[in-house]
Protein backbone atom coordinates (compact mmCIF):
# COMPACT_ATOMS: atom_id res chain seq x y z
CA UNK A 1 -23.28 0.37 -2.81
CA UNK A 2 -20.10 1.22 -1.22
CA UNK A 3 -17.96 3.67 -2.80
CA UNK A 4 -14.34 2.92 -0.83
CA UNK A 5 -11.51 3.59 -2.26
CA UNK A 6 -8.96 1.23 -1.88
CA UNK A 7 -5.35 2.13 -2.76
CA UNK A 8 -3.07 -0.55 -3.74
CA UNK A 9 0.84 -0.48 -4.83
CA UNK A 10 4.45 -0.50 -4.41
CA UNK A 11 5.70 -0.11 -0.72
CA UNK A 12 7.30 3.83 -1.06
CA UNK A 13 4.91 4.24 -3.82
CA UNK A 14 2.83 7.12 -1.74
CA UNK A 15 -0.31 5.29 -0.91
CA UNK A 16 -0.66 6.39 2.75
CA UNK A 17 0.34 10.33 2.00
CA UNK A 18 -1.62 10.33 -1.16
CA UNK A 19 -4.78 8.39 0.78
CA UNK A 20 -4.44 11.08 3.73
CA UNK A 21 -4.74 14.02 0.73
CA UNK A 22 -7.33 12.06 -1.16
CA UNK A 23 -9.91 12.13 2.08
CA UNK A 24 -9.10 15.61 2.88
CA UNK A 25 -9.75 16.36 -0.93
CA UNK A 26 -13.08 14.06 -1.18
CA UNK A 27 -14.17 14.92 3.01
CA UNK A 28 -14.37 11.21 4.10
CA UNK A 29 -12.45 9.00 6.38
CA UNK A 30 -8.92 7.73 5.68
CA UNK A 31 -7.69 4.67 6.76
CA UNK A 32 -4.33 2.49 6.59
CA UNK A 33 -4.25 -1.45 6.99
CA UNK A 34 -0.82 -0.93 8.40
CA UNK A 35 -2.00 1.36 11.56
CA UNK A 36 -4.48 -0.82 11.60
CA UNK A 37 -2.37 -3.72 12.09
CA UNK A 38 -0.21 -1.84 14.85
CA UNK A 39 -3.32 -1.05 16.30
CA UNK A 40 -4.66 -4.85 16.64
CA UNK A 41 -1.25 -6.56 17.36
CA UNK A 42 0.79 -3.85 19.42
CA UNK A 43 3.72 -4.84 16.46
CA UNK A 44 4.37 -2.72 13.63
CA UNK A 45 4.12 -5.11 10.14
CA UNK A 46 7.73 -5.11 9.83
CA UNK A 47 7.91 -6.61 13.25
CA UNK A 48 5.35 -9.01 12.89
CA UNK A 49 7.19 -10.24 9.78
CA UNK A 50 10.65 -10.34 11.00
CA UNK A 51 9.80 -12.09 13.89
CA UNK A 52 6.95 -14.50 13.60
CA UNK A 53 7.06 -14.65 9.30
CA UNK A 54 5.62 -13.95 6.40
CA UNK A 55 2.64 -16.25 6.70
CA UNK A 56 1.83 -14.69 10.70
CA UNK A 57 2.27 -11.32 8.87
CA UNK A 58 -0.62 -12.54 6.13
CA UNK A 59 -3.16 -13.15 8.61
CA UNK A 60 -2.18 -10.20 11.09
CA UNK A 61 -3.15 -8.43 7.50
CA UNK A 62 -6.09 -10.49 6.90
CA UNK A 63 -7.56 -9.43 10.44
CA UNK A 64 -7.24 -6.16 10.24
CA UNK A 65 -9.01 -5.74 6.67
CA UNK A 66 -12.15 -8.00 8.21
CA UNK A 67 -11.73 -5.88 10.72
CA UNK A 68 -12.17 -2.54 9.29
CA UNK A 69 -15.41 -4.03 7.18
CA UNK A 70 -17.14 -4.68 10.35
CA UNK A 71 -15.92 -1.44 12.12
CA UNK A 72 -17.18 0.46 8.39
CA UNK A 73 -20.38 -1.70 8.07
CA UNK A 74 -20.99 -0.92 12.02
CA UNK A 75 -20.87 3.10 11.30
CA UNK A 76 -22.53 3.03 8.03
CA UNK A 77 -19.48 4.58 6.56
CA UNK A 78 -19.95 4.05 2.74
CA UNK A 79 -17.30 6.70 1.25
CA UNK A 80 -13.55 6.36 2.39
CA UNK A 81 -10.25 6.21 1.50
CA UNK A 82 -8.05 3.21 1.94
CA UNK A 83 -4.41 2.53 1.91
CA UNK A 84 -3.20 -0.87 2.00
CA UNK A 85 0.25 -2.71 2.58
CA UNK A 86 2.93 -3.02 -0.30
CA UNK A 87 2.37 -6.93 -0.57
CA UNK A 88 -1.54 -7.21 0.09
CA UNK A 89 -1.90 -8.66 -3.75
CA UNK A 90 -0.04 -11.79 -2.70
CA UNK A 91 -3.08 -11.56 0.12
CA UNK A 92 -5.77 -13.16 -1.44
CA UNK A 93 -7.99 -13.14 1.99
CA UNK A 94 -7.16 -9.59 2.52
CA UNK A 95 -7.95 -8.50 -0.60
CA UNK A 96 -11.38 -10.55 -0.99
CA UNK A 97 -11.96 -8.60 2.44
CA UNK A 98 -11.46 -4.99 1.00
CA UNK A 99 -13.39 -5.88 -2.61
CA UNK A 100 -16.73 -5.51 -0.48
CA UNK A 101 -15.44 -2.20 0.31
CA UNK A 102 -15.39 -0.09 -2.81
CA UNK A 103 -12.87 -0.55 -6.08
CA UNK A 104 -9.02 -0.92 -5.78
CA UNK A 105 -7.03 1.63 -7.57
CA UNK A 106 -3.22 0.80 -8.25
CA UNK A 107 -0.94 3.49 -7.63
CA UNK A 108 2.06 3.18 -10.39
CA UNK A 109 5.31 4.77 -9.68
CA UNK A 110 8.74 4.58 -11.43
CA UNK A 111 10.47 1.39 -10.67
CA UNK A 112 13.64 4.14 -10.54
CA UNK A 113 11.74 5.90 -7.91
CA UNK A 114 10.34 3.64 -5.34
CA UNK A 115 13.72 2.03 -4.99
CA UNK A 116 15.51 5.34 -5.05
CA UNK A 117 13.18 5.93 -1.41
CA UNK A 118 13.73 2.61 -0.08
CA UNK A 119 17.65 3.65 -0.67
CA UNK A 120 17.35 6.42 0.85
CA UNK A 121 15.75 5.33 4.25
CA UNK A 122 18.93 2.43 4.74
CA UNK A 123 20.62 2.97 7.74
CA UNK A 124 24.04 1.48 8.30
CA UNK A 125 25.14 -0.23 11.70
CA UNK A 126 28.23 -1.92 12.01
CA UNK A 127 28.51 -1.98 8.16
CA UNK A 128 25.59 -3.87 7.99
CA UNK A 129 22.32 -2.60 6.31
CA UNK A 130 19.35 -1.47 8.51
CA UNK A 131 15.27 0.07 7.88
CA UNK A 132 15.09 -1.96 5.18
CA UNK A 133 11.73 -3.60 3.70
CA UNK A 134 11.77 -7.63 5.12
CA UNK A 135 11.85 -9.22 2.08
CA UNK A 136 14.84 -7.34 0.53
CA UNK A 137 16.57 -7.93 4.18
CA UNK A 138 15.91 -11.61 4.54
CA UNK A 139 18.15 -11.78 0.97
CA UNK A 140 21.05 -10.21 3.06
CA UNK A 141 22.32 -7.30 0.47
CA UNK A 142 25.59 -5.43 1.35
CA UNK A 143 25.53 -2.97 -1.37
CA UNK A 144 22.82 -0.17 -2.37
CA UNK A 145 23.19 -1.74 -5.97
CA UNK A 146 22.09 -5.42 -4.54
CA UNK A 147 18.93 -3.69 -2.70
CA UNK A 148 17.98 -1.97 -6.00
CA UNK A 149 18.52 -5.48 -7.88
CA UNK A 150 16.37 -7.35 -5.54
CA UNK A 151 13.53 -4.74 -5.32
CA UNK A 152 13.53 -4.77 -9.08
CA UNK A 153 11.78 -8.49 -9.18
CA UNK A 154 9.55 -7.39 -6.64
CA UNK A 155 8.73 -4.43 -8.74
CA UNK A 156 7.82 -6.12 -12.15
CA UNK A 157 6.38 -8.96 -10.11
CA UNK A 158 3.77 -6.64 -8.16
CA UNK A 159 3.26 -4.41 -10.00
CA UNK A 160 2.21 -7.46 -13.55
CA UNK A 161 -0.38 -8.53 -10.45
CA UNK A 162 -1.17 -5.01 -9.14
CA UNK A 163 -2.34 -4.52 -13.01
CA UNK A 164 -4.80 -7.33 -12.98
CA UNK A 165 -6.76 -6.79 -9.23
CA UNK A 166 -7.13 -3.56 -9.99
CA UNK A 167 -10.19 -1.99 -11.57
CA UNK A 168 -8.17 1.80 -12.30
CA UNK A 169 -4.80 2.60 -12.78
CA UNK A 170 -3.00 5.66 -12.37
CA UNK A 171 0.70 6.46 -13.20
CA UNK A 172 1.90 8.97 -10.61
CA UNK A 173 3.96 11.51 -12.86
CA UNK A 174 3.54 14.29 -10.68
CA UNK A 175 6.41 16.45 -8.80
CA UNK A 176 4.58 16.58 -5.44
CA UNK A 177 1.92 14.70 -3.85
CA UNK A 178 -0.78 17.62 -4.42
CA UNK A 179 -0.08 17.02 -7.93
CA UNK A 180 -0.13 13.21 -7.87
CA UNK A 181 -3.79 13.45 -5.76
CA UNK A 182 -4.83 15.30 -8.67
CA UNK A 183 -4.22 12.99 -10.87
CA UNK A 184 -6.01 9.84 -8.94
CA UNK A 185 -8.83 12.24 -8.87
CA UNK A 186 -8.33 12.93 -12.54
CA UNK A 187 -8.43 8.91 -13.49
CA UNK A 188 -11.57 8.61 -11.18
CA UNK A 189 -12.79 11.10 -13.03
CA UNK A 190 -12.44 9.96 -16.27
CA UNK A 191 -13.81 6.79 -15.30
CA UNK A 192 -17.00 8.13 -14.58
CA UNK A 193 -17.10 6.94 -10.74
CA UNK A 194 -19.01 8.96 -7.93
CA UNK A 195 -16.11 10.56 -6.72
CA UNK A 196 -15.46 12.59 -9.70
């Protein structure tokens, strides 16, 4: 049986920094269905998004996570860590993909302070808002306070679904990302999985 773990959450929630810790922690591979994307398509997501749409975006997503089952099947690879995309639960494909892989683990942060990093990476041009994530861009904000409005119903939205796909959850409360690793290992733990 594999024992993947697949990290799912929030965009700005940590997954990819925590996910490189976590397979340093555990020794095992670490992998991210974004680079993997980049890899595959020469576009970053963002791009793909922005330029061909959401639904291109879906199965550029949906290819890479077939993708790295093959490529993980092929080397026999049965412990890993995954990070996925902030809107792979709307993926049903992708995620059907990644089940075979291990167990999903949802990554919770703060509403307060995922949207206080997406803030924080705006850059302005012309007065206009740039670096922001596509679908808060498509709804053409022109204040900080309009960006933290619209993230907020992505937020409760992803975060009601991230709650049902996956099988742990664990509420990042820690100051650093050391501390937050510890505490993903500390719900694995307590859920009596191999990794603890």
């Amino acid at each position: 049986m594999n024992q993947g773990i697949i990290l799912l959450g929030i965009k700005h929630c940590g997954k990819s920094t925590l996910g490189n810790l976590l397979s340093k922690h555990l020794h095992c591979p670490f992998f991210d269905t974004d680079d993997v994307i980049t890899e595959m398509t020469g576009l970053s997501p963002r791009q793909i998004y922005q330029e061909q749409g959401p639904q291109a975006f879906m199965e550029a997503e949906t290819k890479a996570c077939t993708y790295l089952v093959r490529y993980l099947s092929a080397l026999g690879e049965k412990e890993y860590v995954i990070a996925t995309g902030g809107g792979i639960c709307n993926n049903k494909e992708a995620l059907e993909a990644l089940a075979s892989l291990g167990f999903f683990i949802f990554l919770e942060v703060p509403e307060a302070v995922a949207a206080d990093r997406i803030i924080k990476e705006i850059e302005w041009e012309d007065g206009k808002m740039k670096n922001l994530p596509a679908y808060i861009a498509k709804e053409n904000p022109s204040t900080t306070e309009e960006v933290a409005e619209i993230f907020s119903g992505f937020y409760k939205q992803r975060t009601a679904l991230y709650r049902t796909l996956a099988q742990i959850s664990c509420s990042l409360t820690g100051e650093t990302p050391e501390e937050n690793a510890k505490l993903i290992q500390q719900a694995l733990f307590s859920q009596d999985c191999r990794w603890s």
